[in-house]
N, C-alpha and C. Protein backbone atom coordinates (compact mmCIF):
# COMPACT_ATOMS: atom_id res chain seq x y z
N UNK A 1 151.89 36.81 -132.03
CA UNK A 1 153.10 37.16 -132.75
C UNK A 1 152.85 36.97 -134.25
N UNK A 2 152.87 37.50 -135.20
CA UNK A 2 153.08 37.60 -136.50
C UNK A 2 154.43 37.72 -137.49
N UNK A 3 154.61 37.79 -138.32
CA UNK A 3 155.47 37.36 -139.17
C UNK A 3 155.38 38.15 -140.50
N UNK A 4 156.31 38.27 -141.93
CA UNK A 4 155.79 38.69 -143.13
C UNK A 4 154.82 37.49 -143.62
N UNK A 5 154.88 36.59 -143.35
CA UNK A 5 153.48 35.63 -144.31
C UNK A 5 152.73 36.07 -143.74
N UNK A 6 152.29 36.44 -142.56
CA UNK A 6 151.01 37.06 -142.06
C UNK A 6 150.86 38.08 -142.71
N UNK A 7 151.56 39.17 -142.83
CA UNK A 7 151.38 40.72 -143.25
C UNK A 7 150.84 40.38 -144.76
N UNK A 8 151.76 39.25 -145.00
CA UNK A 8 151.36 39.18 -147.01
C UNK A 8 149.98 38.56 -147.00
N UNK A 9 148.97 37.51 -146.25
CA UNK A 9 148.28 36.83 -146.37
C UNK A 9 147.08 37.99 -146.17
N UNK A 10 147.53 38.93 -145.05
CA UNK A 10 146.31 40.00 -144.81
C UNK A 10 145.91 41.05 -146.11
N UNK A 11 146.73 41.20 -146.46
CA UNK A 11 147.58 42.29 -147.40
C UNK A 11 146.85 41.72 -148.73
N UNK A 12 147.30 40.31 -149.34
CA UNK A 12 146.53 39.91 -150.05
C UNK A 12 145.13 39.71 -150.33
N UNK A 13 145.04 39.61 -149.07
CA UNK A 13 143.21 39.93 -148.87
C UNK A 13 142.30 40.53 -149.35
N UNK A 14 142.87 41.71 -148.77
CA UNK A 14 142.42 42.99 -149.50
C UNK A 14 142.09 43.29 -150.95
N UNK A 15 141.13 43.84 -151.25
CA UNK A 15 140.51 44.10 -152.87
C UNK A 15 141.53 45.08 -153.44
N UNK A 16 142.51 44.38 -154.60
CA UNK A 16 143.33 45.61 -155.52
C UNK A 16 144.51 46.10 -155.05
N UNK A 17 144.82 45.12 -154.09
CA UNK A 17 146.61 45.21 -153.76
C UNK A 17 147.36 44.40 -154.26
N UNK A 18 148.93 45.11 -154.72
CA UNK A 18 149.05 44.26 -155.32
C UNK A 18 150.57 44.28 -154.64
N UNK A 19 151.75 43.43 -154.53
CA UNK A 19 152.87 43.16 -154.34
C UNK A 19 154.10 43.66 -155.23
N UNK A 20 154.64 44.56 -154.75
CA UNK A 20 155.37 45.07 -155.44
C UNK A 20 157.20 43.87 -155.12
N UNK A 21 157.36 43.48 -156.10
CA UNK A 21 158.76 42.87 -156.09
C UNK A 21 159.78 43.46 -155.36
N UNK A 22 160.27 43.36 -154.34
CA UNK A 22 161.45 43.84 -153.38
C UNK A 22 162.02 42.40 -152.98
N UNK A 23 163.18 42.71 -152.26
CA UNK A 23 163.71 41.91 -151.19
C UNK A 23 163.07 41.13 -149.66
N UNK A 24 161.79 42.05 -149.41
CA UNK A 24 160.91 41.83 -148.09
C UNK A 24 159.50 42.01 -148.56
N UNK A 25 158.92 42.89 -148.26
CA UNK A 25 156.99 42.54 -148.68
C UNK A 25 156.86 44.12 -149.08
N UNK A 26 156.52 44.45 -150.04
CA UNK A 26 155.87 45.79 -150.47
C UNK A 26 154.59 45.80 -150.83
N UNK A 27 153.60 46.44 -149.74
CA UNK A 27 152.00 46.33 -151.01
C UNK A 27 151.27 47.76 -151.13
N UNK A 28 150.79 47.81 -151.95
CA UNK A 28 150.18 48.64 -152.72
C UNK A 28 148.75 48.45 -153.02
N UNK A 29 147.91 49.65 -152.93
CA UNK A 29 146.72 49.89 -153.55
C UNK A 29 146.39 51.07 -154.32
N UNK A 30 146.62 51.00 -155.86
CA UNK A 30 146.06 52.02 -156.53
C UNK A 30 147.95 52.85 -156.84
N UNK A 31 148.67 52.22 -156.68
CA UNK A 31 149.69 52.63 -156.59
C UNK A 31 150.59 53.12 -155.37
N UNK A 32 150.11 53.13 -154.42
CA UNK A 32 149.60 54.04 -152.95
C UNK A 32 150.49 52.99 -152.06
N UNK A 33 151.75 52.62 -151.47
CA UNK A 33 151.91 51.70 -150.46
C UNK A 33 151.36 52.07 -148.77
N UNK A 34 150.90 50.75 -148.62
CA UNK A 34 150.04 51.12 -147.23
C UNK A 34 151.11 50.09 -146.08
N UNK A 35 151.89 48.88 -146.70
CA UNK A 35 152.80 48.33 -145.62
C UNK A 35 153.84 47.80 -146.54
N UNK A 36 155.22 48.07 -145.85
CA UNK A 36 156.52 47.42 -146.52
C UNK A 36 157.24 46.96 -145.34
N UNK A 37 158.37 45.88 -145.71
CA UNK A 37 158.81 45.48 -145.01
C UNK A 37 160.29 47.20 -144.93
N UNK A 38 160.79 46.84 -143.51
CA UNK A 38 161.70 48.03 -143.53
C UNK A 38 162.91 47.92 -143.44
N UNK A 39 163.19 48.94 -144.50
CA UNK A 39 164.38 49.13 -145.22
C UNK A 39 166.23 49.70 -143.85
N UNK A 40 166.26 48.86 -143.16
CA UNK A 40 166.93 49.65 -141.98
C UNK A 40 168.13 49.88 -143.05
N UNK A 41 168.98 51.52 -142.35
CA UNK A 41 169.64 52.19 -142.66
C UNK A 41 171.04 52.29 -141.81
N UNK A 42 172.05 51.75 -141.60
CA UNK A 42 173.00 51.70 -140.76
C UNK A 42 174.01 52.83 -141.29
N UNK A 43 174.55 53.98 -141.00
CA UNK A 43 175.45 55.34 -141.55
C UNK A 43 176.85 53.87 -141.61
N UNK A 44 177.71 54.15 -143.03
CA UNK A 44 178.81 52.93 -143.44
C UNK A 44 178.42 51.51 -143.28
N UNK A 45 177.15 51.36 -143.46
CA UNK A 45 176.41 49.94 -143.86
C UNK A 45 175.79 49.22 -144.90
N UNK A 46 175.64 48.52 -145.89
CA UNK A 46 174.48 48.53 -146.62
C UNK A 46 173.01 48.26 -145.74
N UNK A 47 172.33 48.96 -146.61
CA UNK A 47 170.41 48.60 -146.14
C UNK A 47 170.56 47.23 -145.93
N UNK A 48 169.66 46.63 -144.64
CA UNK A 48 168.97 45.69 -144.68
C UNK A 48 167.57 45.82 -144.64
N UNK A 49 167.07 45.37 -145.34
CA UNK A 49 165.57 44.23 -145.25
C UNK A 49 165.12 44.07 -144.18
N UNK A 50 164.47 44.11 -143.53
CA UNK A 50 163.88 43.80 -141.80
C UNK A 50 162.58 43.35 -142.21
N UNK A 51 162.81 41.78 -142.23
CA UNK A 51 161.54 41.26 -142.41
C UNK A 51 160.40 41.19 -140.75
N UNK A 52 161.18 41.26 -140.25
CA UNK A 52 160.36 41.39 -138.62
C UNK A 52 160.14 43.05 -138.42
N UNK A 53 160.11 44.16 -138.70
CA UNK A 53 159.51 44.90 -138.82
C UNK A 53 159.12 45.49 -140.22
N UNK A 54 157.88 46.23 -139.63
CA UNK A 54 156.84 46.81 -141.23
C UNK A 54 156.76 48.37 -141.31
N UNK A 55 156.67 48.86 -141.99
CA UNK A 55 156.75 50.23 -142.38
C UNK A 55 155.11 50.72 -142.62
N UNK A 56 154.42 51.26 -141.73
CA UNK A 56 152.62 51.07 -142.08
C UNK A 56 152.26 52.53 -141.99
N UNK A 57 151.49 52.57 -143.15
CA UNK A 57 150.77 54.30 -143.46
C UNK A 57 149.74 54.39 -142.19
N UNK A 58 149.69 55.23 -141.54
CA UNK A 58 148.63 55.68 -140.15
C UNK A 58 147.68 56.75 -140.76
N UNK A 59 148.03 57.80 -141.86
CA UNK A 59 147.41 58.42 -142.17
C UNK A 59 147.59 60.04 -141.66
N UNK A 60 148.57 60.47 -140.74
CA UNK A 60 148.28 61.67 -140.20
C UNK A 60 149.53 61.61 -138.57
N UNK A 61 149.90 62.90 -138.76
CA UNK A 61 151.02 63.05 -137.39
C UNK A 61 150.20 62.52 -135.83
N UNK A 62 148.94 63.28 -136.13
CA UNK A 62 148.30 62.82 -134.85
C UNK A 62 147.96 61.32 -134.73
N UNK A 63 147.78 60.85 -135.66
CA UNK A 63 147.67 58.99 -135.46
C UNK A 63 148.78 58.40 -135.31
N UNK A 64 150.22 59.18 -136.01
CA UNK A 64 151.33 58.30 -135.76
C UNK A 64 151.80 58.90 -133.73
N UNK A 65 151.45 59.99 -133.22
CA UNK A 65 151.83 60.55 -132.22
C UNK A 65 151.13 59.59 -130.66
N UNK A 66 149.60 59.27 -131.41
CA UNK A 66 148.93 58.79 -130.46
C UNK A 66 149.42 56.95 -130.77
N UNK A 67 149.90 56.35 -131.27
CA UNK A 67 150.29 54.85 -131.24
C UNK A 67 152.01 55.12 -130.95
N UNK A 68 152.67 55.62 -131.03
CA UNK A 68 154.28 56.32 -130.64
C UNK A 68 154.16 56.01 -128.84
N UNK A 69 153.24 57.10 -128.75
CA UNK A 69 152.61 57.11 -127.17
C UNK A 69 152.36 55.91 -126.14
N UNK A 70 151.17 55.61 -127.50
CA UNK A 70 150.23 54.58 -126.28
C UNK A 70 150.71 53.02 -126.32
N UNK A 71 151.72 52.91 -126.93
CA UNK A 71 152.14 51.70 -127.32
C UNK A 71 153.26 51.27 -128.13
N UNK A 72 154.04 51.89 -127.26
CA UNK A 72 155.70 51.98 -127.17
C UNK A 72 156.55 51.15 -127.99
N UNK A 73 155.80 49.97 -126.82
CA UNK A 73 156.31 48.35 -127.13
C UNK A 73 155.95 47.77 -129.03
N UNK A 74 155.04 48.44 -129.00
CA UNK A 74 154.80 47.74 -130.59
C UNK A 74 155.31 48.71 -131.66
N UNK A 75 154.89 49.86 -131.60
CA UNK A 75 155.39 51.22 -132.33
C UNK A 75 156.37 51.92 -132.38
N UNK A 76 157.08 52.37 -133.23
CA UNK A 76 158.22 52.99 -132.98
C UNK A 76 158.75 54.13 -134.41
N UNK A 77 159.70 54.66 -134.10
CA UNK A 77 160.33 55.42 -135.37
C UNK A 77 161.55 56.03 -135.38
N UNK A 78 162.27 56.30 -136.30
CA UNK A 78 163.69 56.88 -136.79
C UNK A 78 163.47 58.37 -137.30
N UNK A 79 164.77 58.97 -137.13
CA UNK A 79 164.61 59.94 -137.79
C UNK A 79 164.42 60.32 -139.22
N UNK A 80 164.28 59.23 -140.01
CA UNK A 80 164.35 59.11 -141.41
C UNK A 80 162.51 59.13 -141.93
N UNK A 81 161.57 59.16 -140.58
CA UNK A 81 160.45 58.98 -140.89
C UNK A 81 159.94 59.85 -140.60
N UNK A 82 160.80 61.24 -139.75
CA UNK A 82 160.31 62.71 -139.37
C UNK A 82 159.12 63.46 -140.15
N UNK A 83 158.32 63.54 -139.73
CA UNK A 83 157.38 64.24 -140.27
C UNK A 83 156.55 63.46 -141.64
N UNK A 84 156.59 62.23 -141.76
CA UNK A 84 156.00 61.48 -142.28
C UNK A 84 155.10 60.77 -142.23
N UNK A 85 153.91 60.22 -142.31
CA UNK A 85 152.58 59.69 -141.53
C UNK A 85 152.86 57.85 -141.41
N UNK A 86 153.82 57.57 -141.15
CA UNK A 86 154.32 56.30 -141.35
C UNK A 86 154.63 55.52 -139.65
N UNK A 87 154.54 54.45 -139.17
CA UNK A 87 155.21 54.40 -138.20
C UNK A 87 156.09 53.11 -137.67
N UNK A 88 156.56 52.49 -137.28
CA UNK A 88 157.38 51.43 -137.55
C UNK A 88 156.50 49.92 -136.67
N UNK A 89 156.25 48.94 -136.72
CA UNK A 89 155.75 48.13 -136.33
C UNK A 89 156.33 46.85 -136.26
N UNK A 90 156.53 46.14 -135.08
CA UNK A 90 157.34 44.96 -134.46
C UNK A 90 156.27 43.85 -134.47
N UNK A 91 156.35 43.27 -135.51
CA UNK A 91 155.87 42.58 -135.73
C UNK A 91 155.63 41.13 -135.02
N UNK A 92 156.90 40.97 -134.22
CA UNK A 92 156.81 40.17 -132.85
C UNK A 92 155.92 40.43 -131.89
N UNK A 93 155.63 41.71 -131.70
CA UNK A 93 154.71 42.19 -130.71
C UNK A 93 153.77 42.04 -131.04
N UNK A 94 153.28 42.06 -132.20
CA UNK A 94 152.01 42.30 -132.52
C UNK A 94 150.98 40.90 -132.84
N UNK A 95 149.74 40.98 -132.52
CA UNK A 95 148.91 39.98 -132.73
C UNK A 95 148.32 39.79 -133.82
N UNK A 96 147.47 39.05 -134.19
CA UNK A 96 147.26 38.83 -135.70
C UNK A 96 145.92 38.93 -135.58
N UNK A 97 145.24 39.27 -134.97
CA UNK A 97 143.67 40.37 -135.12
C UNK A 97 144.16 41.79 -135.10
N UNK A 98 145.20 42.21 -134.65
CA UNK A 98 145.59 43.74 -134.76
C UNK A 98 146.14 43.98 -135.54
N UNK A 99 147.10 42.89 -136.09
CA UNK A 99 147.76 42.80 -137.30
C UNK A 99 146.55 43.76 -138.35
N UNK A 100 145.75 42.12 -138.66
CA UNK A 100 144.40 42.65 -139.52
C UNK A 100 144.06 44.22 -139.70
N UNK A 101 143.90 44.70 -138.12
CA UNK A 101 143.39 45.99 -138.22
C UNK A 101 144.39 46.75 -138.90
N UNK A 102 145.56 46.84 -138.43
CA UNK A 102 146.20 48.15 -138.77
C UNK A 102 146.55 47.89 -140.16
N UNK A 103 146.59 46.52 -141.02
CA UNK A 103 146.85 47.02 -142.21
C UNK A 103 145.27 47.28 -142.62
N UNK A 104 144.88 46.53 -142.53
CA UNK A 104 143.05 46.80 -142.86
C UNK A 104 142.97 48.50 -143.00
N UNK A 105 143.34 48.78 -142.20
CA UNK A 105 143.22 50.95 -141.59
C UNK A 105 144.35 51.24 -142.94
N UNK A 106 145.01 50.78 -142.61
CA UNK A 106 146.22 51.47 -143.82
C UNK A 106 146.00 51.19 -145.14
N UNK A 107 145.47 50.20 -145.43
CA UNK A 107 145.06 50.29 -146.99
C UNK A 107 143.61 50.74 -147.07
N UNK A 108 142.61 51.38 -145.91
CA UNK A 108 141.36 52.30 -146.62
C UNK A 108 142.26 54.00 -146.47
N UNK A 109 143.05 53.99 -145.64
CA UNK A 109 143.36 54.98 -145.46
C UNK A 109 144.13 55.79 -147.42
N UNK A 110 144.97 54.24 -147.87
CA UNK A 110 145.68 54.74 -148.93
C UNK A 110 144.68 54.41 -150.39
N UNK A 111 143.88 53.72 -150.43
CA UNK A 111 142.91 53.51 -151.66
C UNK A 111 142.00 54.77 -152.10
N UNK A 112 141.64 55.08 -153.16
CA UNK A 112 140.59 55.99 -153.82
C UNK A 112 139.51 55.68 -152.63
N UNK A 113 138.52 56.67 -153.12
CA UNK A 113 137.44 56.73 -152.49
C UNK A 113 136.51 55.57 -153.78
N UNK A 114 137.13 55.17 -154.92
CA UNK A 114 136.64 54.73 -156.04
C UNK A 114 136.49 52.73 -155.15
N UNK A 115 137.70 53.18 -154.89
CA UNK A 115 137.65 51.30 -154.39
C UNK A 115 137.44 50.89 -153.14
N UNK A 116 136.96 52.09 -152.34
CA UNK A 116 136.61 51.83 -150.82
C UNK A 116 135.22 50.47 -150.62
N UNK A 117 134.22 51.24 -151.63
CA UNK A 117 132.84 49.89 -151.60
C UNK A 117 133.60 48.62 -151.75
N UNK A 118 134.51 48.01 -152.43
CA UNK A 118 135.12 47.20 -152.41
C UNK A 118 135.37 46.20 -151.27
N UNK A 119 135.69 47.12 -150.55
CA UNK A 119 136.09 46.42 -149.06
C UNK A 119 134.81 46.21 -147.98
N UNK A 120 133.96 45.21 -148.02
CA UNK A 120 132.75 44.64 -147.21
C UNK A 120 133.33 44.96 -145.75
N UNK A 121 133.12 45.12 -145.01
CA UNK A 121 133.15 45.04 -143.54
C UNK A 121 133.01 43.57 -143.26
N UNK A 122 132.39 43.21 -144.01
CA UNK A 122 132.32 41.47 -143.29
C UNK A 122 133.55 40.44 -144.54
N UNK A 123 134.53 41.32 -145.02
CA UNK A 123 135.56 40.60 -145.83
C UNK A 123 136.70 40.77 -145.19
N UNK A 124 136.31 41.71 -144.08
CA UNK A 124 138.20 42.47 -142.91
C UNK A 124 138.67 40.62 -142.81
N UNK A 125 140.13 41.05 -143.97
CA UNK A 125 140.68 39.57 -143.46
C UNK A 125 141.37 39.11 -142.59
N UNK A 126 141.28 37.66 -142.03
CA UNK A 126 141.49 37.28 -140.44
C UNK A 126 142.04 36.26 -140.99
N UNK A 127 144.09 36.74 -140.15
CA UNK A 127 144.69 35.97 -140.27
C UNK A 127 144.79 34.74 -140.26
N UNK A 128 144.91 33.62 -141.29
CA UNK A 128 144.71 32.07 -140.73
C UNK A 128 146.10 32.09 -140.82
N UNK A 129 146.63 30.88 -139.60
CA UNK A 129 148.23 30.20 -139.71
C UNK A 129 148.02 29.20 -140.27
N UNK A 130 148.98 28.21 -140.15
CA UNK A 130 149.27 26.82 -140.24
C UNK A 130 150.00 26.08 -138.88
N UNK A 131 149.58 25.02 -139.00
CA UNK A 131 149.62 24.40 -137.54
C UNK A 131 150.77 24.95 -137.23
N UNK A 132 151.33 25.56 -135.82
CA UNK A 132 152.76 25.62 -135.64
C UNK A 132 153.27 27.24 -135.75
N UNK A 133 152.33 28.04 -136.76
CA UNK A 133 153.00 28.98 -137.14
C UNK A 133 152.13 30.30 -136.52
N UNK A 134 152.67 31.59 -136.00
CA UNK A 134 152.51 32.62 -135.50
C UNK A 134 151.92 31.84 -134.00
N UNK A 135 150.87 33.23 -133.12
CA UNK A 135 150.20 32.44 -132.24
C UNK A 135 149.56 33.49 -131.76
């Protein structure tokens, strides 16, 4: 199970992201956001903040179609994300080596090709907790 300190600790990791000031977690590479916390939309509501789910770039309809699919339970989406390469992520569900991956994937997916060398294969960062926290 993961959390936003996880998403921010992975997120931070990463070479040249940087945190954009919101209400929940916004990050960026190169200007480019690859995970935010999500903005839910209720019709006669104000927005909330959904710090337990993330808003994560996949890169392409067919990557958001094939995790929609294959993994229900963790993935998901609104109509507000129609045709957008984005897909919604439950962050309860999710583990914190997969965590890693999918933002890991989403910020090479959104960086230059300038800052890709940047990112070592042996730097993919791996979530640490604190006693007690995620699991």
């Amino acid at each position: 199970m993961a959390d936003a300190d996880d998403v921010r600790r992975v997120a931070l990791a990463l070479p040249h992201t940087v945190e954009i000031p919101s209400d929940g977690f916004d990050f960026r590479v190169a200007d480019r956001g690859f995970i935010w916390s999500y903005p839910e939309r209720v019709p006669g509501k104000p927005r909330v903040i959904r710090l337990d789910i993330a808003v994560l770039f996949v890169g392409d309809e067919a990557e958001k179609q094939a995790l929609l699919l294959g993994e229900p339970d963790l993935f998901f989406t609104t109509p507000g994300y129609a045709g957008l390469p984005l897909v919604l992520v439950r962050l309860t569900a999710v583990d914190l080596d997969r965590l890693g991956e999918l933002v890991t994937d989403a910020w090479r997916m959104r960086a230059p090709e300038t800052l890709l060398g940047d990112l070592d294969d042996a730097t993919v960062p791996v979530v640490a907790t604190d006693a007690g926290a995620g699991s």
